[in-house]
N, C-alpha and C. Protein backbone atom coordinates (compact mmCIF):
# COMPACT_ATOMS: atom_id res chain seq x y z
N UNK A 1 76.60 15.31 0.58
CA UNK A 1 77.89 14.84 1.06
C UNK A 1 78.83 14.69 -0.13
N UNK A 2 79.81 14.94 -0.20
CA UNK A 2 81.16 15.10 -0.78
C UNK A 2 82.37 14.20 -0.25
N UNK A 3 82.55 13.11 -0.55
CA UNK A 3 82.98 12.03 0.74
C UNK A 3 82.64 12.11 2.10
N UNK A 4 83.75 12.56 2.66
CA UNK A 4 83.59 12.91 4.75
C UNK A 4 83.39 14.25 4.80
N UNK A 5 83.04 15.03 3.61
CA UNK A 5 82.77 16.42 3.70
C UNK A 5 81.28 16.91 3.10
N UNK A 6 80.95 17.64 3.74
CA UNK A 6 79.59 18.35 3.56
C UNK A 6 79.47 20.02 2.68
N UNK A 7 78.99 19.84 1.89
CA UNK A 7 78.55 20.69 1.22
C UNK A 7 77.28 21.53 0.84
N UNK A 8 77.32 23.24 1.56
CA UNK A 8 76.75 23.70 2.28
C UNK A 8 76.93 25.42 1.09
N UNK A 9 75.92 25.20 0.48
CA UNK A 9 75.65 26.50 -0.08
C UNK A 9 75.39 27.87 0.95
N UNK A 10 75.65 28.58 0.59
CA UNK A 10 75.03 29.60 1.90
C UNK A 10 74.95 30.65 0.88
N UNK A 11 73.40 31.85 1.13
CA UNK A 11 73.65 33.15 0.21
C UNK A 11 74.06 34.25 0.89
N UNK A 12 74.62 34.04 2.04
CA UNK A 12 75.05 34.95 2.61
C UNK A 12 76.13 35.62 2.12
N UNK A 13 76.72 37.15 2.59
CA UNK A 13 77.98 37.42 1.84
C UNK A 13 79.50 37.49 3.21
N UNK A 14 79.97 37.10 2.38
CA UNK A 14 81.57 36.79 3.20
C UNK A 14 81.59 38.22 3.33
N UNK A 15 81.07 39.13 4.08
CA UNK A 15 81.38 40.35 4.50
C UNK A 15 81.24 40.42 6.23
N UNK A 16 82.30 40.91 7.03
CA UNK A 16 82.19 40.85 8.78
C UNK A 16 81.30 39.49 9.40
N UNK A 17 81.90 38.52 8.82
CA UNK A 17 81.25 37.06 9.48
C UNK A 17 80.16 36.72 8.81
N UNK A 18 79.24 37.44 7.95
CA UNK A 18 77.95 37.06 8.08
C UNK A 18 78.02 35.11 7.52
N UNK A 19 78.58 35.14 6.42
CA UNK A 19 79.24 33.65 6.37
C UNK A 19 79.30 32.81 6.61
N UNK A 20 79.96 32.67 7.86
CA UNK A 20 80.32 31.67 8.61
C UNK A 20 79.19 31.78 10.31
N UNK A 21 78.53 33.06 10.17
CA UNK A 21 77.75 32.95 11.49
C UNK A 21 76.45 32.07 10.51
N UNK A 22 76.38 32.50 9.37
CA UNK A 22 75.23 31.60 8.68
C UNK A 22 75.43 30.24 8.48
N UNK A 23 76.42 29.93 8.50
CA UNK A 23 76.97 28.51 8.40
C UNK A 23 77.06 27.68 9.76
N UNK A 24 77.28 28.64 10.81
CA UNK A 24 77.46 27.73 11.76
C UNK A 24 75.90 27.21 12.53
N UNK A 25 74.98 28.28 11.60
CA UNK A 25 73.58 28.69 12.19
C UNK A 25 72.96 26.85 11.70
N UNK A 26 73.46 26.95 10.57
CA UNK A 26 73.22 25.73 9.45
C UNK A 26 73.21 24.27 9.69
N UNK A 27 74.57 24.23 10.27
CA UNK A 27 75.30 23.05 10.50
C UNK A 27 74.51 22.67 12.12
N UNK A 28 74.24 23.96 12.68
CA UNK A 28 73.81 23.31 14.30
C UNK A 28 72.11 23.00 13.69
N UNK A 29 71.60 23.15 12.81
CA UNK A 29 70.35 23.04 12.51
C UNK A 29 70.16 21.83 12.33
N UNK A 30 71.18 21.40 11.43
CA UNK A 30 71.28 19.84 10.72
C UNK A 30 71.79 18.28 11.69
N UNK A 31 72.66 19.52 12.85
CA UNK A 31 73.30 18.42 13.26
C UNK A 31 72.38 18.12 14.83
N UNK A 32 71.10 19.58 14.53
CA UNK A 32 70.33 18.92 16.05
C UNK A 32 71.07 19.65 17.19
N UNK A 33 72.01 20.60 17.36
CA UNK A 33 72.37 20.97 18.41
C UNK A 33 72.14 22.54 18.63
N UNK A 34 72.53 22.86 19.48
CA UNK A 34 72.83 25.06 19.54
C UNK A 34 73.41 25.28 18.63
N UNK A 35 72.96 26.89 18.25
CA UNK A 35 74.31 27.42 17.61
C UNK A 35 75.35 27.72 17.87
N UNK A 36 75.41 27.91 19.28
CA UNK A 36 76.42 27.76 20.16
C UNK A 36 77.54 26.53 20.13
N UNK A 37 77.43 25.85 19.93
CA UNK A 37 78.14 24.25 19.29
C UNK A 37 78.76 24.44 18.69
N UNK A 38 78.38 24.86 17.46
CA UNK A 38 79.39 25.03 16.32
C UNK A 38 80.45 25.88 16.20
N UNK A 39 81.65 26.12 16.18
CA UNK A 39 82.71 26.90 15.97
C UNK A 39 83.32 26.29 14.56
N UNK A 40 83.85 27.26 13.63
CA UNK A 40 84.53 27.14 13.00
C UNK A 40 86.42 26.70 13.20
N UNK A 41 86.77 26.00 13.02
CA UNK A 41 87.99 25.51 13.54
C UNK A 41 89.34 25.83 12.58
N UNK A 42 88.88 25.91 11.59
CA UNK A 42 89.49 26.36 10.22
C UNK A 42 89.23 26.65 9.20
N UNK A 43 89.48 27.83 8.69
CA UNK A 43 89.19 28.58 7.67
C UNK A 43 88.43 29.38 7.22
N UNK A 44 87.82 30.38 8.18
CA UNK A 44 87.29 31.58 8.57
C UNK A 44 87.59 32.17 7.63
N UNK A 45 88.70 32.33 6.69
CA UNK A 45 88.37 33.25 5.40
C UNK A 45 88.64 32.61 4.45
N UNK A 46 88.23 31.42 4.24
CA UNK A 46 88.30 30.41 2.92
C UNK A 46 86.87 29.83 2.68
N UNK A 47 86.86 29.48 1.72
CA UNK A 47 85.36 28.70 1.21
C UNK A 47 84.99 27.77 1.67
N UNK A 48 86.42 27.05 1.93
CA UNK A 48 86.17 25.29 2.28
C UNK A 48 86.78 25.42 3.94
N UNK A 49 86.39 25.18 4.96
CA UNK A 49 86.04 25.48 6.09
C UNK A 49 86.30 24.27 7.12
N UNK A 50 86.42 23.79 8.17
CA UNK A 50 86.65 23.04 9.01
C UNK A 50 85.72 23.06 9.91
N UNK A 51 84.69 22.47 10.57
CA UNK A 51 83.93 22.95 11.79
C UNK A 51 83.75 22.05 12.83
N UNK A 52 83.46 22.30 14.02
CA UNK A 52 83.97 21.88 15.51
C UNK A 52 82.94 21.82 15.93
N UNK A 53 81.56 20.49 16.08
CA UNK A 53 80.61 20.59 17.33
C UNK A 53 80.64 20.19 18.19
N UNK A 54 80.33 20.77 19.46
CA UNK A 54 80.65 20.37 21.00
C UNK A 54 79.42 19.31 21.29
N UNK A 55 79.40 17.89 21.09
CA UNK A 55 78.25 16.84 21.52
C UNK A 55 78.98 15.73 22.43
N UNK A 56 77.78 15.52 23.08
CA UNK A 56 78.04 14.15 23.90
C UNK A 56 78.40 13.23 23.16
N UNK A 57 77.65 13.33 22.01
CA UNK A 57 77.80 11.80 21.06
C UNK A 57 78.17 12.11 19.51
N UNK A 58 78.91 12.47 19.77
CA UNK A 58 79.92 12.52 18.23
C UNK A 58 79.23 11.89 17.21
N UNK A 59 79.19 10.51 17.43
CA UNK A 59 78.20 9.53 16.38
C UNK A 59 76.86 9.84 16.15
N UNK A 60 76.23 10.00 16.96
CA UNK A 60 74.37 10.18 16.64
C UNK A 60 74.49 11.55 15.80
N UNK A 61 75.56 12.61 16.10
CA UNK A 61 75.42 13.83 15.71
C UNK A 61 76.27 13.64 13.71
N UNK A 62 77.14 12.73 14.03
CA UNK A 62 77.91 12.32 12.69
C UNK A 62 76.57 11.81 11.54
N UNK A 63 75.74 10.90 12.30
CA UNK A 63 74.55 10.29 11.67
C UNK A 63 73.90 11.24 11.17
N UNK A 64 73.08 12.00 11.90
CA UNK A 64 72.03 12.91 12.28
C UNK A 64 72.91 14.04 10.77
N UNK A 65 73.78 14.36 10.61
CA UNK A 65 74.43 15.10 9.77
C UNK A 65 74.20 14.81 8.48
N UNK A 66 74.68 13.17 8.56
CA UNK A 66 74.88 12.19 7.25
C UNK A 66 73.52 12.12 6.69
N UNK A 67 72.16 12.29 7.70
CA UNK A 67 71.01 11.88 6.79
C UNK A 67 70.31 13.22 6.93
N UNK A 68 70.55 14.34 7.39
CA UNK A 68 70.26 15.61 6.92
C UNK A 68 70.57 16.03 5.18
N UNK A 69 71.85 15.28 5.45
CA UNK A 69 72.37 16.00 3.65
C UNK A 69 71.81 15.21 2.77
N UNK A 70 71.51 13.76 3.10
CA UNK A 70 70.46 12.97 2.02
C UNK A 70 69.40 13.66 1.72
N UNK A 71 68.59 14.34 3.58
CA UNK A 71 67.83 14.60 2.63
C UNK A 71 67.72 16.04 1.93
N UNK A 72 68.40 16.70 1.77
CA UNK A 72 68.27 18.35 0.96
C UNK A 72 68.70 18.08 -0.18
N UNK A 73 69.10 16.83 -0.88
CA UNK A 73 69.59 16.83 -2.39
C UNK A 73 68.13 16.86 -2.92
C-alpha cells in the first residue's frame, strides 16, 4: 500500500490489453471477487490506473485488499 493506493507490479506487457486484463485478473484475486468485477475506470493507457469493483460490501472487500498487500511485502 502506497497511502489509499495499491501498488501492483505486473510483468505483463502494455501491448493490446494484456496489462490491464493482468491487472484486473490481480486485483479480483486479492480482493476475493470475479474477474469479472474489476473494470478499469481510469487510465487504460497510463501506469497509474483507477479501478472499479462491483461488491456488496465495499468494506470487507476494502479490508480483504488492505491485508492482501500486507501480506505480499
Amino acid at each position: 500500500m502506497l497511502g489509499d493506493r495499491l501498488k501492483i507490479n505486473l510483468h505483463a506487457p502494455p501491448v493490446e490489453g494484456e496489462a490491464n486484463r493482468a491487472l484486473s485478473i490481480v486485483v479480483a484475486d486479492l480482493a476475493g471477487v470475479a474477474a469479472g468485477a474489476v473494470t478499469i475506470a481510469a487510465g487504460t493507457a497510463s501506469r497509474s490506473k483507477t479501478v472499479r469493483i462491483a461488491t456488496r460490501d465495499p468494506e470487507a472487500t476494502a479490508r480483504q485488499l488492505r491485508e492482501a498487500a500486507g501480506k505480499t511485502r
